[in-house]
C-alpha atoms as a PDB file:
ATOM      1  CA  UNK A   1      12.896 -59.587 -25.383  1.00  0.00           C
ATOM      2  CA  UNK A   2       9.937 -61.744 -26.277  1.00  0.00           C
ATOM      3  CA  UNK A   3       7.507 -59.554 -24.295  1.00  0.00           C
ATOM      4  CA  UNK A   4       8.315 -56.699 -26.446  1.00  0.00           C
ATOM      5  CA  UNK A   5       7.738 -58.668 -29.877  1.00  0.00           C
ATOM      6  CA  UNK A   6       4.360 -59.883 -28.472  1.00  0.00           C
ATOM      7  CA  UNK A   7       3.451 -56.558 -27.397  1.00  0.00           C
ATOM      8  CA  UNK A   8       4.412 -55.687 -31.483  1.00  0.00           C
ATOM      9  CA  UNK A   9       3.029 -58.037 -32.432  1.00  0.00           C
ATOM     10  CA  UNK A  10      -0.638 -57.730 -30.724  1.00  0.00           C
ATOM     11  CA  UNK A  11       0.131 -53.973 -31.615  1.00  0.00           C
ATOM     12  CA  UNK A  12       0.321 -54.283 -35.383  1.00  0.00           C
ATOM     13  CA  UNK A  13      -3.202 -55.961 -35.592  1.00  0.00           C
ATOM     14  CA  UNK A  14      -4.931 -53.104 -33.971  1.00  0.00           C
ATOM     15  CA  UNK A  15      -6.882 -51.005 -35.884  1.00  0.00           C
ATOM     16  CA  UNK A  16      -5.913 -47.104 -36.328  1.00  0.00           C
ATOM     17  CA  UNK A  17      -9.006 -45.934 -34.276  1.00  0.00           C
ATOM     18  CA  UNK A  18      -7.992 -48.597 -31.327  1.00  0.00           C
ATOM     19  CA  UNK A  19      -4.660 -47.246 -31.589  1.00  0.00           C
ATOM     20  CA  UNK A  20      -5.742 -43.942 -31.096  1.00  0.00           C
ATOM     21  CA  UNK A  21      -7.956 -44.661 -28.629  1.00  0.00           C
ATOM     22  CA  UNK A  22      -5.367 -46.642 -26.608  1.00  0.00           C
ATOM     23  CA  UNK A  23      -2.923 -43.679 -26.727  1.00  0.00           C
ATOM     24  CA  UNK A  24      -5.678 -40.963 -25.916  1.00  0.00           C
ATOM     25  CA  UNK A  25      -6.710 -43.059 -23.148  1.00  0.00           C
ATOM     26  CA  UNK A  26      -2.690 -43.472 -21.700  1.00  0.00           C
ATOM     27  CA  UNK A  27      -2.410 -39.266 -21.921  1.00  0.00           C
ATOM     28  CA  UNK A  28      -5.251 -38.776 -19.999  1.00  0.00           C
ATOM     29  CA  UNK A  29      -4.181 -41.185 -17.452  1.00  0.00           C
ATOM     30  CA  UNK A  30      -0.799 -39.608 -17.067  1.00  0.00           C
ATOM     31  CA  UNK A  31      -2.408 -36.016 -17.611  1.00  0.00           C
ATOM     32  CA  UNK A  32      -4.888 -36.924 -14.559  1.00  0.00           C
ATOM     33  CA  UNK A  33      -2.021 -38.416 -12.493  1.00  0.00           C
ATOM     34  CA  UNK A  34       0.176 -35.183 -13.017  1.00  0.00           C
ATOM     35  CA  UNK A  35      -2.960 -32.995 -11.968  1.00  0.00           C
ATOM     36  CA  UNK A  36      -3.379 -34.612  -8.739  1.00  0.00           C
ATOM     37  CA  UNK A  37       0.779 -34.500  -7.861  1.00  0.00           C
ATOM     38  CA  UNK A  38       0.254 -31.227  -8.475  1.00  0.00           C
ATOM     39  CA  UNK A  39      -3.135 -30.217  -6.728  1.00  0.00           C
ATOM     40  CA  UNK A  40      -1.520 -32.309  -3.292  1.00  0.00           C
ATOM     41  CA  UNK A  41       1.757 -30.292  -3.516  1.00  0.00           C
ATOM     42  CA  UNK A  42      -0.085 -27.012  -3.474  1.00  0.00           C
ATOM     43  CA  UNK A  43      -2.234 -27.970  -1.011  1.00  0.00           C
ATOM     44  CA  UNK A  44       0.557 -28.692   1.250  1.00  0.00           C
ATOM     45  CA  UNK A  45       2.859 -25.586   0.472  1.00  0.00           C
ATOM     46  CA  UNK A  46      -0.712 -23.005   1.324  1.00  0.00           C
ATOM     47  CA  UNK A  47      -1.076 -24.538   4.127  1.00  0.00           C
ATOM     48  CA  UNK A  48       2.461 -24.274   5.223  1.00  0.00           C
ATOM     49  CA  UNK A  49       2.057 -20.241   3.800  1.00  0.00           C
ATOM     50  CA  UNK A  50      -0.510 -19.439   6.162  1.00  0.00           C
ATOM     51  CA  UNK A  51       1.465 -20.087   8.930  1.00  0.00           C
ATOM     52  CA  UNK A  52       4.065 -17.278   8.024  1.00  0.00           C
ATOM     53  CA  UNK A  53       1.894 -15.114   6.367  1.00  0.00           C
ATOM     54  CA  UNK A  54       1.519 -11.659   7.652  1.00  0.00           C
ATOM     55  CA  UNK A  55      -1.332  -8.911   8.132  1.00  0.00           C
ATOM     56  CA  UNK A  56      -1.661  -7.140   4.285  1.00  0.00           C
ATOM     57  CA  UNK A  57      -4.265  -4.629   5.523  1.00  0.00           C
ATOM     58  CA  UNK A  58      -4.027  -1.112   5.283  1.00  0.00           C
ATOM     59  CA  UNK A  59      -5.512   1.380   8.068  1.00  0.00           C
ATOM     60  CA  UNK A  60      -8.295   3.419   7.210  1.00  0.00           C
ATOM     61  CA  UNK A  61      -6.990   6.786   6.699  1.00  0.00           C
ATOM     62  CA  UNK A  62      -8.518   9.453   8.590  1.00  0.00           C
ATOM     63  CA  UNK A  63      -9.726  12.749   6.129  1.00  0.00           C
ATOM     64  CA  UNK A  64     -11.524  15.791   7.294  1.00  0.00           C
ATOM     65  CA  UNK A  65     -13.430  18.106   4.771  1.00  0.00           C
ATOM     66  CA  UNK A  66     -13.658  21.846   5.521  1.00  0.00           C
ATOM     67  CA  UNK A  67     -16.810  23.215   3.506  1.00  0.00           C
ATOM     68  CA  UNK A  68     -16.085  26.571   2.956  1.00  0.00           C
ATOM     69  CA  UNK A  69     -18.844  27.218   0.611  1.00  0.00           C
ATOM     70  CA  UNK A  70     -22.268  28.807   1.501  1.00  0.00           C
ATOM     71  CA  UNK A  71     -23.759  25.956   0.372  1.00  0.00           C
ATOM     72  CA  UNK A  72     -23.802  21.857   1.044  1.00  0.00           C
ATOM     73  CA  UNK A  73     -22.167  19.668  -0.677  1.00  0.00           C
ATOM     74  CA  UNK A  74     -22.613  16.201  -1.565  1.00  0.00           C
ATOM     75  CA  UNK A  75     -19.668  13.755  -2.078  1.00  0.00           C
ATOM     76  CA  UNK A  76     -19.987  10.055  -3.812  1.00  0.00           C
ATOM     77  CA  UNK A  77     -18.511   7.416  -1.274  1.00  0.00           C
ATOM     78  CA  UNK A  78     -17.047   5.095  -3.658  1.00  0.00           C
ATOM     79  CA  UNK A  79     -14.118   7.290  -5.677  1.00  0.00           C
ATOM     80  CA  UNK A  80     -10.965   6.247  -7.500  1.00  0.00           C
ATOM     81  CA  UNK A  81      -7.248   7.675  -6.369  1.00  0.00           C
ATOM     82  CA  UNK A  82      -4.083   7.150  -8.117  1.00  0.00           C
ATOM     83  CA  UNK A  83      -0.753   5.585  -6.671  1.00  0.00           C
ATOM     84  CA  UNK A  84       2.535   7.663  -8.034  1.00  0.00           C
ATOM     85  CA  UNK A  85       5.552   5.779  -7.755  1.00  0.00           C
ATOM     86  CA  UNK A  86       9.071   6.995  -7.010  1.00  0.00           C
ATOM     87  CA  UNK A  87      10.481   7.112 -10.561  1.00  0.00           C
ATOM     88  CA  UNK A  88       7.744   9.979 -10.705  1.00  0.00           C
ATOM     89  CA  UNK A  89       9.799  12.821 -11.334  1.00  0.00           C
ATOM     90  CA  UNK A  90       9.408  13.031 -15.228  1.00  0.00           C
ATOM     91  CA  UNK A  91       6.684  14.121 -17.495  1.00  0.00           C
ATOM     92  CA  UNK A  92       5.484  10.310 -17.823  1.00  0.00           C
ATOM     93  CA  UNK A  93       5.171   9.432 -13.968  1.00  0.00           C
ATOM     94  CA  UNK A  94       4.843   5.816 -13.576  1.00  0.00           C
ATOM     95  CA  UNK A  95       1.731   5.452 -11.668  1.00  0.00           C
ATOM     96  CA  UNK A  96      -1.102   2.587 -10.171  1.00  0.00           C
ATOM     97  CA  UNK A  97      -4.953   3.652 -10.507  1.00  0.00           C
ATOM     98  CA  UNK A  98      -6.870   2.132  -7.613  1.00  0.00           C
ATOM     99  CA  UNK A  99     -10.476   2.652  -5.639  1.00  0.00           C
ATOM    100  CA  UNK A 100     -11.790   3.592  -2.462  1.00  0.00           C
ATOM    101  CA  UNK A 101     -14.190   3.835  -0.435  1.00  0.00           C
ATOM    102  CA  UNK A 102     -15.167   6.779   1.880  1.00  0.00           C
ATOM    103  CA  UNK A 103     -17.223   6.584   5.247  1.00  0.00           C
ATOM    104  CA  UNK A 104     -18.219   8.965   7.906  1.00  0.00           C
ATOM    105  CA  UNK A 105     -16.760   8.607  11.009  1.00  0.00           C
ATOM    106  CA  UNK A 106     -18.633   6.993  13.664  1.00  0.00           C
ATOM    107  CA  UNK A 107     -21.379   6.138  10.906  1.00  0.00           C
ATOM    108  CA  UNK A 108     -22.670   2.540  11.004  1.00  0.00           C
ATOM    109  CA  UNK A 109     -24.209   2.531   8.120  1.00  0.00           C
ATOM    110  CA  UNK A 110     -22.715   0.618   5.877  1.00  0.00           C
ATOM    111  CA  UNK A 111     -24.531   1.445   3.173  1.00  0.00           C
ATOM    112  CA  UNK A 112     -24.681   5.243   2.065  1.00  0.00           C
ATOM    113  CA  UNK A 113     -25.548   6.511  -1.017  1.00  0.00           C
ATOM    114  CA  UNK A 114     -23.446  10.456  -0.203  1.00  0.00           C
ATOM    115  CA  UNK A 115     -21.771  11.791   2.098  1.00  0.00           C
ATOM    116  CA  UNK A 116     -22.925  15.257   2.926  1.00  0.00           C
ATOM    117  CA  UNK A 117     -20.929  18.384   4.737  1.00  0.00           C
ATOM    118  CA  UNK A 118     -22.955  21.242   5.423  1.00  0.00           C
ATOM    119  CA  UNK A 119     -22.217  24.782   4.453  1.00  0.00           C
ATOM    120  CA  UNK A 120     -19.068  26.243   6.578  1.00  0.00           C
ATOM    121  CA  UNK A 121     -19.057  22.921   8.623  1.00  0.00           C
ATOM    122  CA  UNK A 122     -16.164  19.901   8.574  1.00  0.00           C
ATOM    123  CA  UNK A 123     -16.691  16.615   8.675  1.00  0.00           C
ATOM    124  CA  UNK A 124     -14.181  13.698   8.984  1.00  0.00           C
ATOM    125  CA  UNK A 125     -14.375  10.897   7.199  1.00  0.00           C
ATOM    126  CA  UNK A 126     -12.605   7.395   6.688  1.00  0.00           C
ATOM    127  CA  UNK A 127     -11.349   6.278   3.397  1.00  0.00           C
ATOM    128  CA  UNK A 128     -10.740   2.617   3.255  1.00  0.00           C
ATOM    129  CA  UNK A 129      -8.267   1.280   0.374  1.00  0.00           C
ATOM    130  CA  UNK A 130     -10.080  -1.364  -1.603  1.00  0.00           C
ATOM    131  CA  UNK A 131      -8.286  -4.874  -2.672  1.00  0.00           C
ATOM    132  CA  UNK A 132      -5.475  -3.725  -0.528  1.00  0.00           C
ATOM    133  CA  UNK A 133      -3.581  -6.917  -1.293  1.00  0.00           C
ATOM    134  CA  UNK A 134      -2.167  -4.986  -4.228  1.00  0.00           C
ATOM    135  CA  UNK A 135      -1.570  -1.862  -2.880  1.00  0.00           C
ATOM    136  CA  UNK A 136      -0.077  -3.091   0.339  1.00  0.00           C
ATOM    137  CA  UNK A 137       3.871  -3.532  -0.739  1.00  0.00           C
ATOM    138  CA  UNK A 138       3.497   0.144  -2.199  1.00  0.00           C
ATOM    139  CA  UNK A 139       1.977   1.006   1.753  1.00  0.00           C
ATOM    140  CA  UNK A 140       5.438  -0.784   3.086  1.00  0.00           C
ATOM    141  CA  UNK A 141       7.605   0.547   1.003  1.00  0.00           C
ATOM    142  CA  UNK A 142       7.086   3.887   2.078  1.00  0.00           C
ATOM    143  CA  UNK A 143       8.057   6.064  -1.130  1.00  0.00           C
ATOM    144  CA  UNK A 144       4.753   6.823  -2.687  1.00  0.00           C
ATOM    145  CA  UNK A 145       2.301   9.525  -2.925  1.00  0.00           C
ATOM    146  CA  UNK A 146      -1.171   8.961  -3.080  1.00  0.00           C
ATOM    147  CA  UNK A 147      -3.933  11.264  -4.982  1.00  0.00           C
ATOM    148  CA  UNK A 148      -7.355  10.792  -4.418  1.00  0.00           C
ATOM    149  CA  UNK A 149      -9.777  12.301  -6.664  1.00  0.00           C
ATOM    150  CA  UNK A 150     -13.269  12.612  -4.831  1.00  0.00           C
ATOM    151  CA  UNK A 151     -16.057  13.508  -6.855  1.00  0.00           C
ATOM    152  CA  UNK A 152     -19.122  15.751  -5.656  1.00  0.00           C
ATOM    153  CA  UNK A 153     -22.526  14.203  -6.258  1.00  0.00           C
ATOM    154  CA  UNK A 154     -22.675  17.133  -9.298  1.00  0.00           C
ATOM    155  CA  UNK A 155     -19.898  15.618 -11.074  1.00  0.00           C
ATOM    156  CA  UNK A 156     -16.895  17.767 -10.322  1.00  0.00           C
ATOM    157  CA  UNK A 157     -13.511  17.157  -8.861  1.00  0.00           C
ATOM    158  CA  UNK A 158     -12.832  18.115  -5.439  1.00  0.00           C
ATOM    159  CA  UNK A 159      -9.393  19.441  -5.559  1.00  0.00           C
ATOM    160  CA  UNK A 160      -6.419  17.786  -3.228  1.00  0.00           C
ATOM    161  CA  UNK A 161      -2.659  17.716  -3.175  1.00  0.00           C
ATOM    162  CA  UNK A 162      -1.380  13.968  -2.904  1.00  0.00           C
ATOM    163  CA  UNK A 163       0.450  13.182   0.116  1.00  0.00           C
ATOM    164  CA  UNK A 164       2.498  10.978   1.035  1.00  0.00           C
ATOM    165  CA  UNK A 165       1.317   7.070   1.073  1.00  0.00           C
ATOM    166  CA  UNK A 166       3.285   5.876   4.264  1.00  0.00           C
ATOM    167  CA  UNK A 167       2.558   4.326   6.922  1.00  0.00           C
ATOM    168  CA  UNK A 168       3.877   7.336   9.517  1.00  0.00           C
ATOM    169  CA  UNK A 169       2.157  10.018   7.406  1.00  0.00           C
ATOM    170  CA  UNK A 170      -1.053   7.781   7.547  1.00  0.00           C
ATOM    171  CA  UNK A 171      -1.080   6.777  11.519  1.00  0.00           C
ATOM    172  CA  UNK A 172      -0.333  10.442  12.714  1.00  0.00           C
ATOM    173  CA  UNK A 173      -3.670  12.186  12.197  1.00  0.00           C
ATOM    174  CA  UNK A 174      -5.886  13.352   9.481  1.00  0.00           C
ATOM    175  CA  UNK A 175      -5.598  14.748   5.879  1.00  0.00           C
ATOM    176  CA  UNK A 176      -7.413  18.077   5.908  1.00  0.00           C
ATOM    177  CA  UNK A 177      -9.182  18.720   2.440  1.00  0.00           C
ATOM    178  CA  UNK A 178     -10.868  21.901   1.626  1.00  0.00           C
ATOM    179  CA  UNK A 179     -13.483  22.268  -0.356  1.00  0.00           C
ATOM    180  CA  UNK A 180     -13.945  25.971  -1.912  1.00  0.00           C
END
C-alpha cells in the first residue's frame, strides 16, 4: 500500500507534458511489444502453411484459330476474358473480369508484340490465365464458363462462345475459334 501512495505521490508533481510523455512512451512500448507477438506468430503459422499448401496453377489452355478470311490477321497477346458464375442464368449474371495472356505454340519468344494467322491458315495458340491465385477455386469448382474476348490488332472483337472453365473440358484438347 505504501508503494502505490509514493508512486501518487511522485505522480502528482509531474508536470502535464512529463505526464504525457510518460504515457506516450508506455503505449508505444506495449504497441511495439504487441507487434512483435504478432509478427513471430505469423511467421510460424506460414511456415507451417507451406507445408500443406497445394499447386494453385492453372494449365495453359490450348486454342486454335481458323482464319477463314482472304486476308491476315493480327491478334494482341495480352486480352481480357470474363469468368460467369453459376447463378448466371438471369439477366444480371454474376460474373469475374480477368486477363490473359496468349502465346504461340512452340514459340520461345517470350516477348511478342502480335500474334499473326495467315489468310485460310490455323494456328494454335496457348492462353495462360494471369494471377491465377484468384481464379483457381473457380478452375476447381468446376461450374463456370469462361469468355475470352480477343482483340485483333485493328481493334475489333474476335467473336467466341464461352465454354466451359473446368478442368476436364480444359485437359482434353483445344478450343477451336474461327475467325470470319
Amino acid at each position: 500500500m505504501w508503494m502505490i501512495k509514493n508512486i501518487v505521490r511522485r505522480w502528482t508533481k509531474w508536470s502535464l507534458p512529463s505526464k504525457l510523455t510518460a504515457i506516450g512512451t508506455f503505449i508505444a512500448i506495449i504497441s511495439f511489444g504487441w507487434f512483435l507477438y504478432d509478427k513471430i506468430s505469423d511467421s510460424s503459422n506460414s511456415s507451417n502453411n507451406s507445408v500443406v499448401q497445394e499447386n494453385t496453377s492453372i494449365p495453359q489452355i490450348a486454342m486454335k484459330f481458323f482464319n477463314s478470311t482472304n486476308s491476315t490477321v493480327s491478334l494482341v497477346p495480352i486480352n481480357e476474358f470474363i469468368l460467369w458464375l453459376p447463378q448466371g442464368v438471369s439477366n444480371y449474371a454474376p460474373n469475374i473480369a480477368g486477363k490473359m495472356e496468349m502465346k504461340v505454340y512452340k514459340n520461345t519468344d517470350s516477348l511478342i508484340s502480335q500474334i499473326v494467322i495467315k489468310s485460310k491458315d490455323s494456328l494454335l495458340v496457348l492462353v495462360k490465365i494471369l494471377n491465377e491465385k484468384k481464379f483457381y477455386r473457380y478452375y476447381k469448382a468446376d461450374d463456370c464458363d469462361i469468355d475470352f474476348m480477343i482483340r485483333k490488332t485493328n481493334g475489333q472483337f474476335v467473336e467466341n462462345n464461352p465454354f466451359p472453365f473446368r478442368e476436364k473440358y480444359i485437359l482434353s484438347g483445344y478450343i477451336p475459334v474461327k475467325i470470319n
